[in-house]
C-alpha atoms as a PDB file:
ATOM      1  CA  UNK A   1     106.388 101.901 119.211  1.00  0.00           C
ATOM      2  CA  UNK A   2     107.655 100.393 122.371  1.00  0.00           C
ATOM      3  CA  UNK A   3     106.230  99.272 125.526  1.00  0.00           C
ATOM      4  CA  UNK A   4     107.069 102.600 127.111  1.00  0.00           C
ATOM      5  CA  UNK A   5     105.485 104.672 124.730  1.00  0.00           C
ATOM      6  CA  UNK A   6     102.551 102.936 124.431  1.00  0.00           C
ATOM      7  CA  UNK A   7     101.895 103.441 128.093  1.00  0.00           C
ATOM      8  CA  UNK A   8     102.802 107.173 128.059  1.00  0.00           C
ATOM      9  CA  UNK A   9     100.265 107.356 125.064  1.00  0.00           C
ATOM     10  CA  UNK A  10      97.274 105.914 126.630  1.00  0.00           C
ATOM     11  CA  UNK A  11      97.691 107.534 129.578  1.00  0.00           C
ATOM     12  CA  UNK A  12      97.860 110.589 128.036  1.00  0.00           C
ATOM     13  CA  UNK A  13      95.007 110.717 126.161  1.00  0.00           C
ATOM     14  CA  UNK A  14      93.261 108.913 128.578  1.00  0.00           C
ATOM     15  CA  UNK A  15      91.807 112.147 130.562  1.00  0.00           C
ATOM     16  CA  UNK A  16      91.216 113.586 127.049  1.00  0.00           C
ATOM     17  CA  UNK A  17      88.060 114.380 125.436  1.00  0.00           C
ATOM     18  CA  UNK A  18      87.800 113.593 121.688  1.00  0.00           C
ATOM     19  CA  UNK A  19      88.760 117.336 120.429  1.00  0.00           C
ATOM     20  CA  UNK A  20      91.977 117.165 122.581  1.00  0.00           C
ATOM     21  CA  UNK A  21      92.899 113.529 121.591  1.00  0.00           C
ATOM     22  CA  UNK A  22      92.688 114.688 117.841  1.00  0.00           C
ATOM     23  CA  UNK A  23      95.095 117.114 118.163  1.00  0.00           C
ATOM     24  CA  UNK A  24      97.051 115.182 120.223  1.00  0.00           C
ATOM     25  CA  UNK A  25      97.089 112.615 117.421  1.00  0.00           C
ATOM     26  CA  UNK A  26      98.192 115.367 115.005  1.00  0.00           C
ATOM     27  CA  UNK A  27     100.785 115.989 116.756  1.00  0.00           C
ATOM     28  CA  UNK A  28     102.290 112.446 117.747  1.00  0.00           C
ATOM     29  CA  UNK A  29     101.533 110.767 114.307  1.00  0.00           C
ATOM     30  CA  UNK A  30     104.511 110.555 111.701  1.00  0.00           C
ATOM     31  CA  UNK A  31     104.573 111.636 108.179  1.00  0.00           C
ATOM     32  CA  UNK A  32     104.587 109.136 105.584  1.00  0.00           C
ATOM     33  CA  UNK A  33     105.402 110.896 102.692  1.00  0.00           C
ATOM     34  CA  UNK A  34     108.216 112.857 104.023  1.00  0.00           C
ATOM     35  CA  UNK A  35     109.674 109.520 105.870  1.00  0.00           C
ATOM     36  CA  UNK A  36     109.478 107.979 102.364  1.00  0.00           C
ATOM     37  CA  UNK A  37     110.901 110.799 100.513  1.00  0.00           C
ATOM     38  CA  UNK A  38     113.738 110.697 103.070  1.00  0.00           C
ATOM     39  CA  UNK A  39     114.620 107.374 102.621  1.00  0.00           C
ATOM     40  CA  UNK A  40     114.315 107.529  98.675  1.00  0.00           C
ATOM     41  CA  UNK A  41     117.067 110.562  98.292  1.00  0.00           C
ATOM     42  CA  UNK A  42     119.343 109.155 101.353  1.00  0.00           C
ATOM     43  CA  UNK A  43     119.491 104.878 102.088  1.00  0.00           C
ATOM     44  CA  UNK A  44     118.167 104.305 105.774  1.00  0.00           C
ATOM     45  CA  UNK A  45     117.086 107.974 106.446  1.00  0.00           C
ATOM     46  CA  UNK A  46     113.754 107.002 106.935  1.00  0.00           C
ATOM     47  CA  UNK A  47     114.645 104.189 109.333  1.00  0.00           C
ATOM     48  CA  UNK A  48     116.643 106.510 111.269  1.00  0.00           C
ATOM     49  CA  UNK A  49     114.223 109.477 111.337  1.00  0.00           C
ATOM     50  CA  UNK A  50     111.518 106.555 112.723  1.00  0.00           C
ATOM     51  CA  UNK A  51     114.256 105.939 115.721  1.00  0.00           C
ATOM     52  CA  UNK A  52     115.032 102.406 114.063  1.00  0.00           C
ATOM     53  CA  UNK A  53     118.977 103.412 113.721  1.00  0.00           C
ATOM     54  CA  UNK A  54     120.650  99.496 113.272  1.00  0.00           C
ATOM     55  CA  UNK A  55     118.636  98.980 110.393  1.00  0.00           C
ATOM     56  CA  UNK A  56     118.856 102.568 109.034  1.00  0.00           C
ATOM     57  CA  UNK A  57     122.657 102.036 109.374  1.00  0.00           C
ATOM     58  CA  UNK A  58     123.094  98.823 108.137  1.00  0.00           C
ATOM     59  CA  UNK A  59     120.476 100.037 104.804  1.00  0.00           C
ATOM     60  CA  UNK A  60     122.836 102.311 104.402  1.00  0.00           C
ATOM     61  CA  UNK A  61     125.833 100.224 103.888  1.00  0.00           C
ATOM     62  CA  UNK A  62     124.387  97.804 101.787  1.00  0.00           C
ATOM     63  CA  UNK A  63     122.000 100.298  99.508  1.00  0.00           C
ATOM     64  CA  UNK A  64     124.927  99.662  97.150  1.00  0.00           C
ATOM     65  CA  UNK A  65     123.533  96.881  95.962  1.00  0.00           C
ATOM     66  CA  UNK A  66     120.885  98.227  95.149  1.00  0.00           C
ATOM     67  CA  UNK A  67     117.835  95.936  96.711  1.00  0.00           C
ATOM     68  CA  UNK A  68     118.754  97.080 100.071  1.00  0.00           C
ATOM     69  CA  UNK A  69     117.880 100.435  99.089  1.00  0.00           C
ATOM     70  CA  UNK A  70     114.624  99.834  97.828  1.00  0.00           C
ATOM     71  CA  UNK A  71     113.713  97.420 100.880  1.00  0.00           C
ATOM     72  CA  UNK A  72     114.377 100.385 102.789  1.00  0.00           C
ATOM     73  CA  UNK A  73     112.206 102.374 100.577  1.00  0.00           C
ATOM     74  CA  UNK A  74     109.125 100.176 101.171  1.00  0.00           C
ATOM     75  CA  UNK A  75     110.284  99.365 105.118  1.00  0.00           C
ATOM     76  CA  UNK A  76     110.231 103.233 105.647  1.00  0.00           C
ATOM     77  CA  UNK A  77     106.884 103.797 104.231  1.00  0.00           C
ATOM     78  CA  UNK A  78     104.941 100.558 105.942  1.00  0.00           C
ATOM     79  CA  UNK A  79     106.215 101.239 108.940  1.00  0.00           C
ATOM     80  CA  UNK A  80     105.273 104.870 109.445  1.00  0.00           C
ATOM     81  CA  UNK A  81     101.890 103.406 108.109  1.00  0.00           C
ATOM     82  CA  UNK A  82     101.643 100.911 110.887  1.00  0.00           C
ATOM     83  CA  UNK A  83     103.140 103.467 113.590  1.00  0.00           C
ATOM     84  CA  UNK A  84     100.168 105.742 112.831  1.00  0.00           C
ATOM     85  CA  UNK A  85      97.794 102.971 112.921  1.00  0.00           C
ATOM     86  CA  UNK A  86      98.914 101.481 116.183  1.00  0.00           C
ATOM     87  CA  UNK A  87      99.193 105.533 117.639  1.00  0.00           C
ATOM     88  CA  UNK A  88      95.447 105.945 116.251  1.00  0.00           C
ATOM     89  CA  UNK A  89      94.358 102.537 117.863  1.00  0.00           C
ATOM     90  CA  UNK A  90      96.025 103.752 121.359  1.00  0.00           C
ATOM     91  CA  UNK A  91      94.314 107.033 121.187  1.00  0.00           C
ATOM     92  CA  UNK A  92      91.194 105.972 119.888  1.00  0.00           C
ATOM     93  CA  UNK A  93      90.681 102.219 121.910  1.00  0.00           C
ATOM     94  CA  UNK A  94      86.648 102.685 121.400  1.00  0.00           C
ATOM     95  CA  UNK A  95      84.827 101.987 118.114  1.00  0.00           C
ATOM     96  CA  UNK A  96      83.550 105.180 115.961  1.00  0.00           C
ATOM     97  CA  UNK A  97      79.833 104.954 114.747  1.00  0.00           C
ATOM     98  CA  UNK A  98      79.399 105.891 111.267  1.00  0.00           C
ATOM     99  CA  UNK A  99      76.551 106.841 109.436  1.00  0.00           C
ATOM    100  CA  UNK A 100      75.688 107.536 105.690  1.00  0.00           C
ATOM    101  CA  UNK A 101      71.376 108.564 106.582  1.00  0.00           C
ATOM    102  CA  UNK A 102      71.729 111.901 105.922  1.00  0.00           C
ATOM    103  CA  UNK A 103      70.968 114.408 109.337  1.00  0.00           C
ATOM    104  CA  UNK A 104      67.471 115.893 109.665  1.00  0.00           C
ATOM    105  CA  UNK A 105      67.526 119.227 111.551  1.00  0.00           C
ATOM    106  CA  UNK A 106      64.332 120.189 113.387  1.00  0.00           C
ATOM    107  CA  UNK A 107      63.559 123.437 113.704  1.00  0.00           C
ATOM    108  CA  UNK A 108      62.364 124.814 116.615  1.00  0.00           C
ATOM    109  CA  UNK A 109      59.097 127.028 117.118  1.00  0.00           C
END
């Protein structure tokens, strides 16, 4: 993600509360699996689809030899990865407490 985008994301979900930024999320992140499955039936597709069109291009040209091709296999998939992490990260800048103690409910009389 550029510079750009990164701004237009935080400020975005800056005003948001944490149902809205979800969705927002959602919405924004990319889908691995497809992105992967793109690039494994067409060389580069999964570059291009991610906006990365040089390399998708140049993937393309050289999947002949085979190694380029799977390169842009893996490439495709780790960078979607990281692209949702990163859009996650923007969205989400504060820590998340977990818990594993189990919730007591109190009734009330």
């Amino acid at each position: 993600m550029n510079e750009t985008g990164r701004l237009m994301v935080t400020h975005a979900s800056a005003s948001m509360d944490s149902a809205h930024k979800a969705l927002f999320y959602e919405i924004m992140k990319k889908n691995t699996g497809l992105i992967t499955l793109i690039s494994l039936v067409i060389p580069g597709g999964g570059q291009i689809f991610l906006s990365q069109y040089l390399k998708g291009i140049l993937i393309l040209i050289f999947s002949w030899l085979i190694v380029p091709w799977l390169y842009g296999i893996y490439d495709a998939h780790t960078t979607s990865n990281n692209y949702n992490k990163e859009l996650y990260m923007l969205i989400f800048p504060e820590p998340v407490a977990i818990t594993t103690a189990p919730l007591q409910i109190q009734e009330q009389k």
